[in-house]
PDB file of N, CA and C in Angstrom:
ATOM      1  N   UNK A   1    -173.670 267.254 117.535  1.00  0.00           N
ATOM      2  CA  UNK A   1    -174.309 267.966 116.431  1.00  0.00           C
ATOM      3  C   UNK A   1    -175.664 268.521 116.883  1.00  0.00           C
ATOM      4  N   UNK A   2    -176.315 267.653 117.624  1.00  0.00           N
ATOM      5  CA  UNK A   2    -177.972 267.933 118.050  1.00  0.00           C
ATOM      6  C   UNK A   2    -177.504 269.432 118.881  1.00  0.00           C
ATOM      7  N   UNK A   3    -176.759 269.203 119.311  1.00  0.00           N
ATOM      8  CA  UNK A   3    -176.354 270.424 121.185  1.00  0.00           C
ATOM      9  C   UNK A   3    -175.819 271.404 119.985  1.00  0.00           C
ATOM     10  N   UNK A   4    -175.411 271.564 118.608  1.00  0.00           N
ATOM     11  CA  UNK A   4    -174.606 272.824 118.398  1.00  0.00           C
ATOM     12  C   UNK A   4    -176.146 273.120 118.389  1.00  0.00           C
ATOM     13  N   UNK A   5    -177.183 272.640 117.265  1.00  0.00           N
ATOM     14  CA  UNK A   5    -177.867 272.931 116.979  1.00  0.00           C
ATOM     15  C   UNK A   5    -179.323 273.544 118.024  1.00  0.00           C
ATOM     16  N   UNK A   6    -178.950 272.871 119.049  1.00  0.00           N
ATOM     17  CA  UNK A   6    -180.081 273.769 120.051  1.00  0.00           C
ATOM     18  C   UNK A   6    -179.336 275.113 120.685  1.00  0.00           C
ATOM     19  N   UNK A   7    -177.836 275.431 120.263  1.00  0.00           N
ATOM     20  CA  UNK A   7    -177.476 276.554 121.207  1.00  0.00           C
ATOM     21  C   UNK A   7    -177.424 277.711 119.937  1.00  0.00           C
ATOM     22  N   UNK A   8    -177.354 277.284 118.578  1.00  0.00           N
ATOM     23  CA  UNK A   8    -177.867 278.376 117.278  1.00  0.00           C
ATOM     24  C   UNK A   8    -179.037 278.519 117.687  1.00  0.00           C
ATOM     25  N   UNK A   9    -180.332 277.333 118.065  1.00  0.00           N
ATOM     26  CA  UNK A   9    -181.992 278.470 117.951  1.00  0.00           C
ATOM     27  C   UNK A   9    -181.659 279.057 119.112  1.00  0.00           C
ATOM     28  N   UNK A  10    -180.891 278.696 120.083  1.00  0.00           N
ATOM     29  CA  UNK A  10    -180.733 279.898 121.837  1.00  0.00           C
ATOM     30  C   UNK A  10    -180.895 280.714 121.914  1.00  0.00           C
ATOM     31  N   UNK A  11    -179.461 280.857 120.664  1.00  0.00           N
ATOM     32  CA  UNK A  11    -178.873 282.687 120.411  1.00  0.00           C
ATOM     33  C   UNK A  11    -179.884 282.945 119.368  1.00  0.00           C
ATOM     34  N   UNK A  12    -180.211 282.142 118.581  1.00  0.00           N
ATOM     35  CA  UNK A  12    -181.705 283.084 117.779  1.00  0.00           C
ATOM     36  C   UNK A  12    -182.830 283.826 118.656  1.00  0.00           C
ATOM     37  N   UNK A  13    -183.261 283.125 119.637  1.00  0.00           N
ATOM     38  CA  UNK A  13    -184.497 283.088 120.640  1.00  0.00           C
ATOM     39  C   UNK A  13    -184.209 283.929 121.335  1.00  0.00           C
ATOM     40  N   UNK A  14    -182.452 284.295 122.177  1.00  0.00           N
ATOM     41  CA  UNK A  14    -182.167 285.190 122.959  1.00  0.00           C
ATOM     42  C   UNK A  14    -182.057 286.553 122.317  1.00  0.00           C
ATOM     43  N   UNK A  15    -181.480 286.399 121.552  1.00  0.00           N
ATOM     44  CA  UNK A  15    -181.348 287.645 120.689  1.00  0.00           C
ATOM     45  C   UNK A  15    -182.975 288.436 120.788  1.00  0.00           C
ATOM     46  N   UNK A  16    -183.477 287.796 120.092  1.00  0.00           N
ATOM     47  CA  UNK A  16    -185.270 288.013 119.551  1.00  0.00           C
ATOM     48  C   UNK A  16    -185.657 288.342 120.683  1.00  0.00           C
ATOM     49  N   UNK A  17    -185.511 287.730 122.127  1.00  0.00           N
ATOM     50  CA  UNK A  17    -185.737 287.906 123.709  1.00  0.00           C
ATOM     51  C   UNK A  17    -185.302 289.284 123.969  1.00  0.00           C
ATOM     52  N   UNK A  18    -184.193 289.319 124.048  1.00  0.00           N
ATOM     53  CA  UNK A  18    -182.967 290.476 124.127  1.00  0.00           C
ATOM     54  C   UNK A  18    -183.841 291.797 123.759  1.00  0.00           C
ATOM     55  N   UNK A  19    -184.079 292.218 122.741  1.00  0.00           N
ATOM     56  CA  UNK A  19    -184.949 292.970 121.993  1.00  0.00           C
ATOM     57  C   UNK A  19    -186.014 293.607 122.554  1.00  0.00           C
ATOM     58  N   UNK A  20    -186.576 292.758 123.274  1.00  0.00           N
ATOM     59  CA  UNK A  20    -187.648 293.131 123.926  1.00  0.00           C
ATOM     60  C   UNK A  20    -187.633 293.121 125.574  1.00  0.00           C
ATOM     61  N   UNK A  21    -187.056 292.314 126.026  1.00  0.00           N
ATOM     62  CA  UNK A  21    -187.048 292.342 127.399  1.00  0.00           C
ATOM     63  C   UNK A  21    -185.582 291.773 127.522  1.00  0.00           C
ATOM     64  N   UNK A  22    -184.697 292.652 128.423  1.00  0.00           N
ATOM     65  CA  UNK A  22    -183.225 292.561 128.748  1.00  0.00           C
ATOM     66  C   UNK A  22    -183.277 291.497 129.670  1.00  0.00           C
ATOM     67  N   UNK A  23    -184.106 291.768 130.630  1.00  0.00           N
ATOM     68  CA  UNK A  23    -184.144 290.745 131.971  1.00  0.00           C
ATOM     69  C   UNK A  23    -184.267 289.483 131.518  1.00  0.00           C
ATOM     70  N   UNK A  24    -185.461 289.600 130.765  1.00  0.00           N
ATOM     71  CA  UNK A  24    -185.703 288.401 130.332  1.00  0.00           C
ATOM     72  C   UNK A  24    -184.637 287.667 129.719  1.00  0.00           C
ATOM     73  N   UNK A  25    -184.217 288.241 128.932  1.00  0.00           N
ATOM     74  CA  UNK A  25    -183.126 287.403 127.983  1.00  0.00           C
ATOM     75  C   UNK A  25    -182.087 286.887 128.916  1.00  0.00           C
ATOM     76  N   UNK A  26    -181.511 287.650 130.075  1.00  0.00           N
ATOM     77  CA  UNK A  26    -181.006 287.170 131.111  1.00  0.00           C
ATOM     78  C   UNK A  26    -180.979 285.999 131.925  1.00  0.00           C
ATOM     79  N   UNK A  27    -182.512 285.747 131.846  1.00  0.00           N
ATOM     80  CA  UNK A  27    -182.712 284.280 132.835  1.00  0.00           C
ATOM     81  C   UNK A  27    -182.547 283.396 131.872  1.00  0.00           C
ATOM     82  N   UNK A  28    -182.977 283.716 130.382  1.00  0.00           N
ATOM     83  CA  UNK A  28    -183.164 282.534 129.434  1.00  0.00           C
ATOM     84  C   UNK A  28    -181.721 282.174 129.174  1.00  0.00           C
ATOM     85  N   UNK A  29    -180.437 283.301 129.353  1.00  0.00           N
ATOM     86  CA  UNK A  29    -178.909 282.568 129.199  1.00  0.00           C
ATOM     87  C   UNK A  29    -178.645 281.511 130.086  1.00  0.00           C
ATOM     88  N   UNK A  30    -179.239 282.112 131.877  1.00  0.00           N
ATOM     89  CA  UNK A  30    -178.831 281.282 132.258  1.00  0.00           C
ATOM     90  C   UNK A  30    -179.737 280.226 132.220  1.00  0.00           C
ATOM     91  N   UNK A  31    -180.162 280.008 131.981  1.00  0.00           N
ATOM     92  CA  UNK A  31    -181.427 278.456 131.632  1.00  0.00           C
ATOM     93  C   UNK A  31    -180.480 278.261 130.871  1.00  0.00           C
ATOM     94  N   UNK A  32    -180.195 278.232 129.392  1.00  0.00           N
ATOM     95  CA  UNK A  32    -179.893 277.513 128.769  1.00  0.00           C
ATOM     96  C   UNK A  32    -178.819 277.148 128.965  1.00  0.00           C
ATOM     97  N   UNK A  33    -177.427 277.976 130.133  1.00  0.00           N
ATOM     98  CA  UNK A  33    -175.853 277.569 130.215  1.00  0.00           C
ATOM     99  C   UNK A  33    -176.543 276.105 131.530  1.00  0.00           C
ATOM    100  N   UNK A  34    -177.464 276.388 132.070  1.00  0.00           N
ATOM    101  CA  UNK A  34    -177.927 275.054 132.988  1.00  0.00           C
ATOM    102  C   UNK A  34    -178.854 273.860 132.491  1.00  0.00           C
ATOM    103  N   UNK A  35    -179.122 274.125 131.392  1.00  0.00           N
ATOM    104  CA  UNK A  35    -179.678 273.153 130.935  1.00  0.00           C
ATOM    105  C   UNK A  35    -178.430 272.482 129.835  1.00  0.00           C
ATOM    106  N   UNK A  36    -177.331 272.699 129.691  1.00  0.00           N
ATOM    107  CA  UNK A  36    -176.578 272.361 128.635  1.00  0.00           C
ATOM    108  C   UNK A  36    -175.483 271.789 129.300  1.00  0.00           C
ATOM    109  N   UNK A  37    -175.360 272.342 130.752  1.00  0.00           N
ATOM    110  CA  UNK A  37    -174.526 271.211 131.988  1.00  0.00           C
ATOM    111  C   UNK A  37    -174.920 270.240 132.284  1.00  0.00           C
ATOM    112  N   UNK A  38    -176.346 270.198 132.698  1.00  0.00           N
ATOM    113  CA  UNK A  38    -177.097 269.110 133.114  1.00  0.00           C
ATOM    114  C   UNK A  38    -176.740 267.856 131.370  1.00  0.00           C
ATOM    115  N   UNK A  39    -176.998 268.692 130.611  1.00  0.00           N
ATOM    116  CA  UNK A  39    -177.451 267.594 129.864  1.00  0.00           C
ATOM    117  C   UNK A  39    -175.745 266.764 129.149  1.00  0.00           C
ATOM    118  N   UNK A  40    -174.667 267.767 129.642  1.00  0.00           N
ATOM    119  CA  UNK A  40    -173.365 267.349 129.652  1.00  0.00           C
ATOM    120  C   UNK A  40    -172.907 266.241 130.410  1.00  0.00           C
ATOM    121  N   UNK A  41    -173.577 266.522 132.069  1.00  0.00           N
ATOM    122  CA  UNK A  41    -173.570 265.307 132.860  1.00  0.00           C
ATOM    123  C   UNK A  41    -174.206 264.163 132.719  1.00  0.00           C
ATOM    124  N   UNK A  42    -175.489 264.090 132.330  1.00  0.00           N
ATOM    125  CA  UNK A  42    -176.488 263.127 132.054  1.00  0.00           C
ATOM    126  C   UNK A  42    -175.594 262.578 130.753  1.00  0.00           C
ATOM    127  N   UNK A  43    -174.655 263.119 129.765  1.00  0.00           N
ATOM    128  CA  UNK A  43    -174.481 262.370 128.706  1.00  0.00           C
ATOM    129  C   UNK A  43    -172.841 261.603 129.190  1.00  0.00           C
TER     130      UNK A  43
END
């Protein structure tokens, strides 16, 4: 439930990112698809 809920503000944050800087929003997907493995393994 916690993990749906941090990957809804993601796509809020990326989106809002997106908007303004493409690149940017780019690194922040992949941050968050690597921070959501890591925290798959760790669990």
């Amino acid at each position: 439930m916690a993990q749906a809920a941090l990957v809804a503000t993601a796509s809020v944050m990326m989106r809002r990112t997106a908007s303004v800087n493409p690149r940017r929003a780019a690194s922040v997907i992949l941050g968050s698809v690597t921070d959501a493995n890591e925290g798959y393994t760790a669990a």
